[in-house]
N, C-alpha and C. Protein backbone atom coordinates (compact mmCIF):
# COMPACT_ATOMS: atom_id res chain seq x y z
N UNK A 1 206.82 117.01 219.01
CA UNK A 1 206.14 118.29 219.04
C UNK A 1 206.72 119.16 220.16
N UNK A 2 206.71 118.46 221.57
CA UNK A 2 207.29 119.04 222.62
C UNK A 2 208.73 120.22 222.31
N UNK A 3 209.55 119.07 221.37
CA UNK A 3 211.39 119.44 221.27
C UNK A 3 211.27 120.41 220.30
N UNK A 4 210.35 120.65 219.37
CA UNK A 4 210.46 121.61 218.59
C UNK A 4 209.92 122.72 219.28
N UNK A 5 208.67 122.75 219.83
CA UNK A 5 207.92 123.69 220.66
C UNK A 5 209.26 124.25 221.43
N UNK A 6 209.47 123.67 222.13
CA UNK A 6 210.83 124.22 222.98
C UNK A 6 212.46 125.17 222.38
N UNK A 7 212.41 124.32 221.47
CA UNK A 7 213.40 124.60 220.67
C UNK A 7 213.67 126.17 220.07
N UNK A 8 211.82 126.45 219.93
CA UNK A 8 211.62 127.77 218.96
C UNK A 8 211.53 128.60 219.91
N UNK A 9 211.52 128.46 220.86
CA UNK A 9 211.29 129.35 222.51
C UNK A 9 212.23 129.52 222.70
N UNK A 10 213.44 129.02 223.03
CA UNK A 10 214.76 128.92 223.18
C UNK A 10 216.00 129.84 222.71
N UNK A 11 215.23 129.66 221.35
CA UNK A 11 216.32 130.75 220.41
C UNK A 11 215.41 131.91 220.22
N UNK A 12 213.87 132.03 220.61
CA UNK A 12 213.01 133.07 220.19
C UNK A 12 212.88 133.15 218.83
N UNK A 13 212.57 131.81 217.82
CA UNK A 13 212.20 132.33 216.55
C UNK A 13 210.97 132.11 216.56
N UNK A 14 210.16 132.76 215.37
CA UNK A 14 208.57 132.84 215.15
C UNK A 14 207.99 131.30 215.40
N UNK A 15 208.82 130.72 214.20
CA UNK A 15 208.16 129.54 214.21
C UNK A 15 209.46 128.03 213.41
N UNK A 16 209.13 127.00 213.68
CA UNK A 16 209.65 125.78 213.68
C UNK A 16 208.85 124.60 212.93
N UNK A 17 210.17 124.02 212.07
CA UNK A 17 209.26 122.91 211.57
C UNK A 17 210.52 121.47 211.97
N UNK A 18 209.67 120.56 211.91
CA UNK A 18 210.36 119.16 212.09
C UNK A 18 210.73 118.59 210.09
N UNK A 19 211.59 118.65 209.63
CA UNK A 19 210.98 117.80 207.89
C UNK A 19 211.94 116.18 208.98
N UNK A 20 211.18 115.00 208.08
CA UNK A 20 211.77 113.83 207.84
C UNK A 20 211.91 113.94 206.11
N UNK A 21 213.26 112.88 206.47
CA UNK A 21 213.73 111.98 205.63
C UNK A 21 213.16 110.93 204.78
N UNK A 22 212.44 111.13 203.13
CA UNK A 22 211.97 110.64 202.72
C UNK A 22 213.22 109.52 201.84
N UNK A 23 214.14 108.49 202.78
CA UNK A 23 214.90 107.94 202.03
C UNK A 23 215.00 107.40 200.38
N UNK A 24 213.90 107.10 200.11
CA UNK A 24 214.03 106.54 198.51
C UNK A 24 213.89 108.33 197.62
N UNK A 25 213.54 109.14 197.75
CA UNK A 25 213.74 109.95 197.25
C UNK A 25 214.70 110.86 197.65
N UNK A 26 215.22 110.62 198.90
CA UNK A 26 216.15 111.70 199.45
C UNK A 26 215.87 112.99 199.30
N UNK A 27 214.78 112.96 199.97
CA UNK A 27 213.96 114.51 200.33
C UNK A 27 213.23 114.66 201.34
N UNK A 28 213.35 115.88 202.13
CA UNK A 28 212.68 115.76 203.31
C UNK A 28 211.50 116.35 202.98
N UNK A 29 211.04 115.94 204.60
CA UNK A 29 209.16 116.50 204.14
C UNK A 29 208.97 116.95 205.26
N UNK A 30 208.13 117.79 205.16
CA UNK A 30 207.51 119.50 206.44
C UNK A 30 206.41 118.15 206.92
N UNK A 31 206.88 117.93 208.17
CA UNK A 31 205.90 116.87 208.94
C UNK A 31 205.17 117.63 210.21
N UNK A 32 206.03 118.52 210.63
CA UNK A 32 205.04 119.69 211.77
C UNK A 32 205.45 120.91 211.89
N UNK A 33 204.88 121.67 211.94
CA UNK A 33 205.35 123.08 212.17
C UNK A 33 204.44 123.89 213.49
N UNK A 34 205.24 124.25 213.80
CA UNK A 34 204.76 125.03 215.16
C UNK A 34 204.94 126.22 215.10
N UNK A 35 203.98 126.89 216.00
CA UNK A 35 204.17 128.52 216.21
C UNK A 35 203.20 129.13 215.04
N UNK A 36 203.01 128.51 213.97
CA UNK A 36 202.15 129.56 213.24
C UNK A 36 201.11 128.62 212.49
N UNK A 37 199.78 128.29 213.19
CA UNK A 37 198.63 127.56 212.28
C UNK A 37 198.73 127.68 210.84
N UNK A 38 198.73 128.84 210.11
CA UNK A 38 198.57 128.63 208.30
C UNK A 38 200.01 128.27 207.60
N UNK A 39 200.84 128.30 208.69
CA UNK A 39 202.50 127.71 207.99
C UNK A 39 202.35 126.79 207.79
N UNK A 40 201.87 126.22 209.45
CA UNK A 40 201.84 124.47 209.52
C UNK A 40 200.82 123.76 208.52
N UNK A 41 199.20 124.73 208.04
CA UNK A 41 198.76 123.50 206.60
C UNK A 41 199.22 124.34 205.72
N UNK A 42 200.12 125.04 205.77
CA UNK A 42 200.95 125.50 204.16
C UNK A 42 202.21 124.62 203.66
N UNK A 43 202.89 124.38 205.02
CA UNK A 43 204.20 123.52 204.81
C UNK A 43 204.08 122.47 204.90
N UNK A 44 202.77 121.73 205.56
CA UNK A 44 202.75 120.17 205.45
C UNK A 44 202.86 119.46 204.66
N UNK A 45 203.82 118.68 203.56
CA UNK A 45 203.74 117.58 203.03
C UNK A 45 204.67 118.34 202.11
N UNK A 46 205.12 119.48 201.74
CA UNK A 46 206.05 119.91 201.05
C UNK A 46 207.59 119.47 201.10
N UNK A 47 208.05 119.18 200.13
CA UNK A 47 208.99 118.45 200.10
C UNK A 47 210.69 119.19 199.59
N UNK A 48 211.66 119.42 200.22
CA UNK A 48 213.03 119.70 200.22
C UNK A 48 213.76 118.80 199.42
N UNK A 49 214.51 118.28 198.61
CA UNK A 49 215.88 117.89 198.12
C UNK A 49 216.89 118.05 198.89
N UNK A 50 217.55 117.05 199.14
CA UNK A 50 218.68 116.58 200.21
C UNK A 50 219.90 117.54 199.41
N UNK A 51 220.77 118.36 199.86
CA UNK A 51 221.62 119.52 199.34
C UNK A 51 220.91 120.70 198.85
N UNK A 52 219.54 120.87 199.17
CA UNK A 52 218.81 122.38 198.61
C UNK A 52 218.71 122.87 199.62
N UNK A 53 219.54 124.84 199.11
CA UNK A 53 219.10 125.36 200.79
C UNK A 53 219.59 124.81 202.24
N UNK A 54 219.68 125.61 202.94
CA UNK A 54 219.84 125.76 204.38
C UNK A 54 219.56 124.30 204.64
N UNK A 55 218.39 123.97 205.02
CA UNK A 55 217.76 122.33 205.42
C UNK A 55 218.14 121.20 204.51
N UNK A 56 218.58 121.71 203.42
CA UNK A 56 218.86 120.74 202.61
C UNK A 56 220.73 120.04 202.82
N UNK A 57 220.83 121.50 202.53
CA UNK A 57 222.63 121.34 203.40
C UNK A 57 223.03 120.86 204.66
N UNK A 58 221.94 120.95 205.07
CA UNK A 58 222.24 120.80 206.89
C UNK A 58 221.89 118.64 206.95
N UNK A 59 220.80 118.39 206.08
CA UNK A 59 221.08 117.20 206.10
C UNK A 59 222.21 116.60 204.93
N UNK A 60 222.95 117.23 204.42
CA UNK A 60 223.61 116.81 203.31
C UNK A 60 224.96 116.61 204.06
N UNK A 61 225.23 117.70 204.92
CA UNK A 61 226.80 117.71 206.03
C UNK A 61 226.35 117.39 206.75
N UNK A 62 225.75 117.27 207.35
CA UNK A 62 225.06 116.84 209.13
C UNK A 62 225.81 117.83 210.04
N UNK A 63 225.71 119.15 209.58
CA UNK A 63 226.04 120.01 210.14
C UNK A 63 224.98 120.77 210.42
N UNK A 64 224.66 121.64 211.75
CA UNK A 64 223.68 122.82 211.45
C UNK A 64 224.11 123.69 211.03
N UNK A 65 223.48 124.58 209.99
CA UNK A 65 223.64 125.66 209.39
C UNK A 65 222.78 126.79 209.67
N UNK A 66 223.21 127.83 209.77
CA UNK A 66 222.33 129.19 210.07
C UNK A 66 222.56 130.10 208.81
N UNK A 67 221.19 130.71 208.86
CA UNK A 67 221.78 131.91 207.55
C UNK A 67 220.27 132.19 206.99
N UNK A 68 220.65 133.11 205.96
CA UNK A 68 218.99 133.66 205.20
C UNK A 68 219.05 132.74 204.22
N UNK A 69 217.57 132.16 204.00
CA UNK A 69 217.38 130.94 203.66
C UNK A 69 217.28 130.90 201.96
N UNK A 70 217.76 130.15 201.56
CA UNK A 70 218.20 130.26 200.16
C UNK A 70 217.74 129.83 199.24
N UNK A 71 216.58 128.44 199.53
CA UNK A 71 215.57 127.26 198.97
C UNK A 71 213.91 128.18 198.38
N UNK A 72 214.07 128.43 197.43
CA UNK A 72 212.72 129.43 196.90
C UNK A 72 211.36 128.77 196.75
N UNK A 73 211.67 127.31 196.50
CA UNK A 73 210.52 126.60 196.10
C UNK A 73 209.76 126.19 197.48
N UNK A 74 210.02 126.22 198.77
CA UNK A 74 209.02 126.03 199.89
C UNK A 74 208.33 127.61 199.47
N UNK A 75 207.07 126.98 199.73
CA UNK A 75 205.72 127.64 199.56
C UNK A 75 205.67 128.28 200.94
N UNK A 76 205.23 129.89 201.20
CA UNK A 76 204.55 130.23 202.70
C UNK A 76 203.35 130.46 202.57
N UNK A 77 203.19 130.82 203.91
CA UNK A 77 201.38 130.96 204.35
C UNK A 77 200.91 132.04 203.44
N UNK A 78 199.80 132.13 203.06
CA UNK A 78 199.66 133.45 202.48
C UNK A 78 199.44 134.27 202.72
N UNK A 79 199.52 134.38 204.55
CA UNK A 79 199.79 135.69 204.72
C UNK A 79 200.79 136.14 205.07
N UNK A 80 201.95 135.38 205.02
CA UNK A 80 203.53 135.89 205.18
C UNK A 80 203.54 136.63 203.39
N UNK A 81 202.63 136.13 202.32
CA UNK A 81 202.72 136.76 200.91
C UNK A 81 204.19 135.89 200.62
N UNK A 82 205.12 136.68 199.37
CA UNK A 82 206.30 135.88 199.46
C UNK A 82 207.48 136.40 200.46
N UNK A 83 207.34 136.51 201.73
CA UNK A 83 208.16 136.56 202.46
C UNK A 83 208.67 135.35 202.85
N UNK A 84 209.79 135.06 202.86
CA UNK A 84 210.46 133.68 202.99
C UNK A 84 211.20 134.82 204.67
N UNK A 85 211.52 133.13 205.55
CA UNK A 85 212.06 133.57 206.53
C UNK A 85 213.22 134.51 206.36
N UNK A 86 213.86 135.34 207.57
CA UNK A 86 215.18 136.16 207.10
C UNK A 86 215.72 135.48 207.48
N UNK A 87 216.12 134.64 208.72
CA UNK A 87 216.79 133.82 209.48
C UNK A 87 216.34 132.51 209.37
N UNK A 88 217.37 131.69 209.58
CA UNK A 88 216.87 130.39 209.70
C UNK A 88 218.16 129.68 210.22
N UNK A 89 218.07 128.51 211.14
CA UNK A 89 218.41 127.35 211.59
C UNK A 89 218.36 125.94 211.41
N UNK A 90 219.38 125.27 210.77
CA UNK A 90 218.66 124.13 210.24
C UNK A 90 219.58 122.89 211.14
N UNK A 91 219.26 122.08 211.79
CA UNK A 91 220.17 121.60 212.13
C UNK A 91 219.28 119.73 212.67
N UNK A 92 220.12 118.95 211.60
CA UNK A 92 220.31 117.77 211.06
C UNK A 92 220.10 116.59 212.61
N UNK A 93 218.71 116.14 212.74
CA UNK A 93 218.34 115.28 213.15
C UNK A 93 219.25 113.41 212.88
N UNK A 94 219.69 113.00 213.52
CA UNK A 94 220.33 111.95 213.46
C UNK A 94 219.62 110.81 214.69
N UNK A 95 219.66 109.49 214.39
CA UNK A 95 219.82 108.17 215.59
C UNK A 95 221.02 107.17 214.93
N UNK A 96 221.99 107.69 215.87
CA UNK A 96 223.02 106.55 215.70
C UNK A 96 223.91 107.76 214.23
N UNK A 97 224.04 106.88 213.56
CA UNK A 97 224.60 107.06 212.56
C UNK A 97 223.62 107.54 211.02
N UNK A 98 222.19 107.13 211.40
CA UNK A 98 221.32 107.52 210.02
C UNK A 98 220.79 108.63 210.45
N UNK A 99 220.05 109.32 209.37
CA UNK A 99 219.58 110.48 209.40
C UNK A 99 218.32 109.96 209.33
N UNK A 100 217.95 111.24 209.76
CA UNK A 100 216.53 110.95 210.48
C UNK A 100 215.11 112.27 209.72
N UNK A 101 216.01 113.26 209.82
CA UNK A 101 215.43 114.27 209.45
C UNK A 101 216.26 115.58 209.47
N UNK A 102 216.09 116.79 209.58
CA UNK A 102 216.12 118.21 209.79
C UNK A 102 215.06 118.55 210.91
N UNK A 103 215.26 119.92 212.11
CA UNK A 103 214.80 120.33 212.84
C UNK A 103 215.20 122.19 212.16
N UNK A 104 213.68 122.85 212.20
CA UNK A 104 214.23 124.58 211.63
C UNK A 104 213.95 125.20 212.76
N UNK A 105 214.30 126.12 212.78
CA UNK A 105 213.53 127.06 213.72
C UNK A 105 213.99 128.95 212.78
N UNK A 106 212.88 129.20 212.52
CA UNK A 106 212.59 130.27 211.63
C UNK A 106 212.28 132.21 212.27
N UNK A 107 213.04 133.20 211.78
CA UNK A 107 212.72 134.40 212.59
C UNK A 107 211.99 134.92 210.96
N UNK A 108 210.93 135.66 210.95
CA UNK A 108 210.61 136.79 209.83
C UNK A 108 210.77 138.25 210.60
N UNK A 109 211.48 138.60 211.66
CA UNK A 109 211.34 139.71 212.09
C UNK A 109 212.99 140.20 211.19
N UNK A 110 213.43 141.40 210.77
CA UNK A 110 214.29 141.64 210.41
C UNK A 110 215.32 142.26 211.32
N UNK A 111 214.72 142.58 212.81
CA UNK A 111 216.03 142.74 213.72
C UNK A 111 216.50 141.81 214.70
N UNK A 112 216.13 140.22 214.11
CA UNK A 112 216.02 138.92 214.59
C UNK A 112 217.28 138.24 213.90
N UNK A 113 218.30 138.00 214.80
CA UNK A 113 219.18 137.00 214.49
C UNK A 113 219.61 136.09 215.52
N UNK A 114 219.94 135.04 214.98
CA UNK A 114 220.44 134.10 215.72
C UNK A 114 221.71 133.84 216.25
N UNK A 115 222.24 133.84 217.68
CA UNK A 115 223.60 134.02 218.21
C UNK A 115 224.49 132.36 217.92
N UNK A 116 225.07 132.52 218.24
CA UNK A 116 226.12 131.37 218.53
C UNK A 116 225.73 130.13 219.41
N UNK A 117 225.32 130.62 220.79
CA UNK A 117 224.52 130.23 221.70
C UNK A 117 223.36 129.42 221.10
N UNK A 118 222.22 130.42 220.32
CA UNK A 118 221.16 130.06 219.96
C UNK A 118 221.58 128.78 218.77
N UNK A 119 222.60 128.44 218.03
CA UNK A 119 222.87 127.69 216.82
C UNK A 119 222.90 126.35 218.29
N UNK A 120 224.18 126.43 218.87
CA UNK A 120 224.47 125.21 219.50
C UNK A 120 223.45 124.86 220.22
N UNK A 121 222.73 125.34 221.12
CA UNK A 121 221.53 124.91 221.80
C UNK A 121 220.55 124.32 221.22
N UNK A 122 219.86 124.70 219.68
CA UNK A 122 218.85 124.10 218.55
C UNK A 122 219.74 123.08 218.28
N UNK A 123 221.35 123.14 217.93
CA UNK A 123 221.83 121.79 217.85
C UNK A 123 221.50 120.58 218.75
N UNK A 124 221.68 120.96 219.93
CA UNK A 124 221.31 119.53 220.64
C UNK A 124 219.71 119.61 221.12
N UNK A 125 219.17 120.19 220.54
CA UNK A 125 217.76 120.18 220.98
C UNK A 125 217.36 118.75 219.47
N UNK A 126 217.97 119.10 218.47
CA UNK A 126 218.04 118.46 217.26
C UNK A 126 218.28 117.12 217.43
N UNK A 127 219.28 116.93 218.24
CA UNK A 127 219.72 115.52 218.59
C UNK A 127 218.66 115.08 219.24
N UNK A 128 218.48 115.66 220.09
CA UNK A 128 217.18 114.87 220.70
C UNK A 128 216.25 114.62 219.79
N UNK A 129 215.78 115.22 219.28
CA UNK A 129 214.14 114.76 218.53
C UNK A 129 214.67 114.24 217.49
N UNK A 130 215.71 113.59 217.15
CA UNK A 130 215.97 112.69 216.19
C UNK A 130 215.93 111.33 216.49
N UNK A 131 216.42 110.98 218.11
CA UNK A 131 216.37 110.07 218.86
C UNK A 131 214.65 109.76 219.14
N UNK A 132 213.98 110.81 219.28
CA UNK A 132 212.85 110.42 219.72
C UNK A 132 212.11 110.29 218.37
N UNK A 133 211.91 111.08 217.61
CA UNK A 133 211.37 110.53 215.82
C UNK A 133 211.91 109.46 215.93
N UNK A 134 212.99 108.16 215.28
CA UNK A 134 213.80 107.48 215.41
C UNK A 134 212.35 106.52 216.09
N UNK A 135 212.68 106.48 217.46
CA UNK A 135 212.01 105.32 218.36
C UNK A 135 210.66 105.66 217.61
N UNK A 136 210.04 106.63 217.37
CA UNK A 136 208.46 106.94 217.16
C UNK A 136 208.36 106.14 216.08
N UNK A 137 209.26 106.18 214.99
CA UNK A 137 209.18 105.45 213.59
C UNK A 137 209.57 103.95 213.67
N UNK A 138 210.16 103.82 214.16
CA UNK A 138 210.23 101.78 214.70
C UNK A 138 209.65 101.71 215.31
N UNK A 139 208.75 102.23 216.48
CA UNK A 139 207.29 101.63 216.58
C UNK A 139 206.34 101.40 216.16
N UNK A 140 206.49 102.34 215.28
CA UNK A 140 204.93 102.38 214.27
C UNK A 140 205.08 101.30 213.06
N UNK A 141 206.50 100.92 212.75
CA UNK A 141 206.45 99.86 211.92
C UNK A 141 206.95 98.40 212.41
N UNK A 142 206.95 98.31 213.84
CA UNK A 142 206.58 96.94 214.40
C UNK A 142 205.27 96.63 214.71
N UNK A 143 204.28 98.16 215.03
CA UNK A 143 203.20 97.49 215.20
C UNK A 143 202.35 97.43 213.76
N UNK A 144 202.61 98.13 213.06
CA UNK A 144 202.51 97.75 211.04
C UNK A 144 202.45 96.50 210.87
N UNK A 145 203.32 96.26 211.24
CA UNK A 145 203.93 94.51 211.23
C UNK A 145 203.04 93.74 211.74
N UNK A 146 202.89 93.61 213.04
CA UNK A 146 202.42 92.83 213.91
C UNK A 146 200.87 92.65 213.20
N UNK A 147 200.54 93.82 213.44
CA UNK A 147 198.57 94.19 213.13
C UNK A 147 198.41 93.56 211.37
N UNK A 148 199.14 93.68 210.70
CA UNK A 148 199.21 93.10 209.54
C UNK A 148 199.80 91.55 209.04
N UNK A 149 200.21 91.52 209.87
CA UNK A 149 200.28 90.19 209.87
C UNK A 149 201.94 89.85 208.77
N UNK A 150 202.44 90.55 208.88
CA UNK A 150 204.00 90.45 207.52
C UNK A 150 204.52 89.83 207.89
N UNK A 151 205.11 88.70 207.23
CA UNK A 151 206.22 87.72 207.30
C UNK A 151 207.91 88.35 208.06
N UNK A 152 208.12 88.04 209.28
CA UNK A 152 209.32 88.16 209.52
C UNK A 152 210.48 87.76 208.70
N UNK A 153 211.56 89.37 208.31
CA UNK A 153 212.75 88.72 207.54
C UNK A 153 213.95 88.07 208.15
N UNK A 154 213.59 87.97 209.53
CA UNK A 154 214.93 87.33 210.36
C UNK A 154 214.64 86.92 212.03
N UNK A 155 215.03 85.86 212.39
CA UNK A 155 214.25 85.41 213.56
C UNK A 155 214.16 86.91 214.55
N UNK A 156 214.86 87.41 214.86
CA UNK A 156 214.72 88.61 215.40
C UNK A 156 213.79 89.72 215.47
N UNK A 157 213.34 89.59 214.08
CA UNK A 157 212.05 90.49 213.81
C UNK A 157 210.90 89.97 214.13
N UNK A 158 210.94 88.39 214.11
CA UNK A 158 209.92 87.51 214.56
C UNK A 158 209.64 87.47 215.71
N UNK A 159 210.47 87.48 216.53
CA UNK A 159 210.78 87.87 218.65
C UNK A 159 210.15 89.32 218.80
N UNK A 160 210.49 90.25 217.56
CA UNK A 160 209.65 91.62 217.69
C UNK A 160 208.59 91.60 217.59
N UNK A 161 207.68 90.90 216.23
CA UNK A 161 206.58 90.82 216.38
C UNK A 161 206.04 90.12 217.08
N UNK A 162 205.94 89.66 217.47
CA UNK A 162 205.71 88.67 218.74
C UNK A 162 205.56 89.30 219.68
N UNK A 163 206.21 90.11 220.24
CA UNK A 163 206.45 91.12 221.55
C UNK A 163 205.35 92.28 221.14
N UNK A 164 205.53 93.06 219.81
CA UNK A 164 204.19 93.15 219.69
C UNK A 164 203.53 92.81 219.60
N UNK A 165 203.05 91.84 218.91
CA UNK A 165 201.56 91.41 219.47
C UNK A 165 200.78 90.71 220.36
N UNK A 166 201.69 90.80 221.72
CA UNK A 166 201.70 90.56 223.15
C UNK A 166 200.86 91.67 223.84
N UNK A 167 202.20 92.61 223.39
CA UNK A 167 201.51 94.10 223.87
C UNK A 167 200.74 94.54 223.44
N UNK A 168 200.41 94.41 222.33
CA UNK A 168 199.68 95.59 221.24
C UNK A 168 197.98 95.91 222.28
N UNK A 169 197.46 95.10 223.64
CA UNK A 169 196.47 95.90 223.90
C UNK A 169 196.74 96.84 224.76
N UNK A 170 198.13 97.01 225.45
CA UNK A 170 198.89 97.75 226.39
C UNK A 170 199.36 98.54 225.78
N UNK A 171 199.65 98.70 224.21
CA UNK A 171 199.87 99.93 223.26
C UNK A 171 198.99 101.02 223.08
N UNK A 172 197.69 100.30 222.93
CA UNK A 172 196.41 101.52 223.18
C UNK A 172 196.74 102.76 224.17
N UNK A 173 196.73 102.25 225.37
CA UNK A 173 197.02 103.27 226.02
C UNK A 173 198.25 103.75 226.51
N UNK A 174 198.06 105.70 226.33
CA UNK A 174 199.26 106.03 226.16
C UNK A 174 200.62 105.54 227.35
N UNK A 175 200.40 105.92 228.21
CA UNK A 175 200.70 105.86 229.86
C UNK A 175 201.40 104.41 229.81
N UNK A 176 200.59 103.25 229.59
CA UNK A 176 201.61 101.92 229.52
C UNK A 176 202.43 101.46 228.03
N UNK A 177 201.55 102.38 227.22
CA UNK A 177 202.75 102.47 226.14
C UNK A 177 204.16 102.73 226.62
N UNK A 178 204.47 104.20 227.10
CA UNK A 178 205.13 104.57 227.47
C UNK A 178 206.04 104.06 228.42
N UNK A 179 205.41 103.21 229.45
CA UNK A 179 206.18 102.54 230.16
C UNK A 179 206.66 101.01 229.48
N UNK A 180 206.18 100.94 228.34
CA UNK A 180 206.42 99.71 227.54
C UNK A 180 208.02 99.91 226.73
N UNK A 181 207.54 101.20 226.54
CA UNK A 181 208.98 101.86 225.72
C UNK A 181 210.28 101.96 226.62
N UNK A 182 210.19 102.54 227.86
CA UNK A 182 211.20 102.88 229.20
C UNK A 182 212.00 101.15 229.20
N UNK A 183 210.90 100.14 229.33
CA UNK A 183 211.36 99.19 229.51
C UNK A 183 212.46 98.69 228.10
N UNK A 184 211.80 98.85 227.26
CA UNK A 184 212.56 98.58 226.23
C UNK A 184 213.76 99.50 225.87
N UNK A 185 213.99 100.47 226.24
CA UNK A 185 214.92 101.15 226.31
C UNK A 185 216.12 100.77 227.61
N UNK A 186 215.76 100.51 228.48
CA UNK A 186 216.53 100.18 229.38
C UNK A 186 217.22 98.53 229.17
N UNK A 187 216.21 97.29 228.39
CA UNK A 187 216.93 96.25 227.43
C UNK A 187 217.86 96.71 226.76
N UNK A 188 217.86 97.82 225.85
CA UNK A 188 218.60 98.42 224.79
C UNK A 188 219.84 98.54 225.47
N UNK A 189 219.50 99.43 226.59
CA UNK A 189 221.27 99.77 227.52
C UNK A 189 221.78 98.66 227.72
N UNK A 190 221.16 97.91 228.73
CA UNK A 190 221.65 96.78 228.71
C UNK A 190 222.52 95.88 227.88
N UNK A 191 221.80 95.33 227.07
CA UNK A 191 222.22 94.44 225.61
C UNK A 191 223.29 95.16 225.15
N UNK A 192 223.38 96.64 225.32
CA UNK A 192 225.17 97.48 224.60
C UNK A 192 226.17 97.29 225.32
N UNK A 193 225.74 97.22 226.88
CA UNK A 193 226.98 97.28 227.71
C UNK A 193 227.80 95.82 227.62
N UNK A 194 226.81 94.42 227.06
CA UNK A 194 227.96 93.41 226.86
C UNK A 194 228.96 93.78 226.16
C-alpha cells in the first residue's frame, strides 16, 4: 500500500492500482487502488489478460510502458462516467525472475503527462513492491500450510512448516512478525553468499 501510495505522489498521478498475477489464468487482478475510494470498489477484483493494453503489455515484456490507455473493458468509477485514464504507467512487478504483478499509476487530468524521469522512478518503485508482494504471498501460504495442517511436498517445506508453526503465535503480532521476517531475510542473504 505504502509503494504504491508513494509511487502516485512521485510522478503526481490521480490515482494507482497494484493488479497481481492470476497465474493459471494469466490475468491480472485490481488488488488495491489508491488515491480515489469509488475506483478502488470499482476496480477491485476486475480482471486484465496478460498482453491487453498498457498493463497487460507491460506484464507480457516486463517492460514499463507509458501511454493513453488502450484496454476498454476495465470498468471506472461512475463518476469518472466513461472516462478511462489519459495517461497511464504500467510497469511490471517482478521477484527474481517470476512475475508477480503490474504496478499503474493513472493521470485523468488532460494537461497531465508523464516525463521520462517520472517512467524510470515508478519503474523502480515497481521493483520494489514486487519484492515485497512476493514475501507477502509466501507468507501467507506457509502459514496456509502450517494452520491447515497440508502434507509437506519436500523435506524443506516440512523445516518451513515447522518454523511456522513455532512462530505462528509471534505472527499475530505485527511488530515481531516483522522482526520474524528481517530475520529471515537476513538467512536468505546469507544462504546466497555460499
Amino acid at each position: 500500500h505504502l509503494a504504491l501510495e508513494l509511487g502516485i505522489q512521485c510522478v503526481d498521478a490521480d490515482e494507482g492500482s497494484l493488479l497481481v498475477l492470476d497465474e493459471p489464468t494469466q490475468e491480472l487482478v485490481f488488488a488495491l487502488t489508491v488515491g480515489d475510494a469509488a475506483s478502488a470498489s470499482t476496480l477491485r477484483g476486475q480482471r486484465v489478460p496478460v498482453g491487453a493494453g498498457l498493463t497487460g503489455l507491460a506484464a507480457m515484456t516486463g517492460e514499463v510502458q507509458v501511454g493513453t490507455p488502450s484496454y476498454a473493458a476495465v470498468q471506472q468509477a461512475a463518476h469518472r462516467g466513461d472516462t478511462a485514464p489519459r495517461y497511464l504507467i504500467a510497469a511490471p512487478m517482478f521477484s527474481r525472475d517470476r512475475l508477480i504483478g503490474v504496478l499503474t499509476a493513472a493521470s485523468f487530468r488532460h494537461e497531465s503527462q508523464f516525463s521520462a524521469a517520472h517512467v524510470q522512478l515508478f519503474g523502480r518503485i515497481a521493483a520494489l513492491a514486487g519484492v515485497v508482494v512476493a514475501e507477502g504471498q509466501y507468507t501467507q501460504q506457509l502459514r496456509h500450510a502450517a494452520t491447515n495442517g497440508m502434507p509437506a511436498s519436500s523435506p524443506l517445506e516440512a523445516v518451513q512448516q515447522e518454523i511456522v508453526g513455532l512462530l505462528q503465535p509471534m505472527l499475530a503480532d505485527e511488530n515481531k512478525a516483522r522482526a520474524v521476517l528481517t530475520i529471515i531475510q537476513q538467512l536468505t542473504r546469507l544462504g546466497e553468499m555460499r
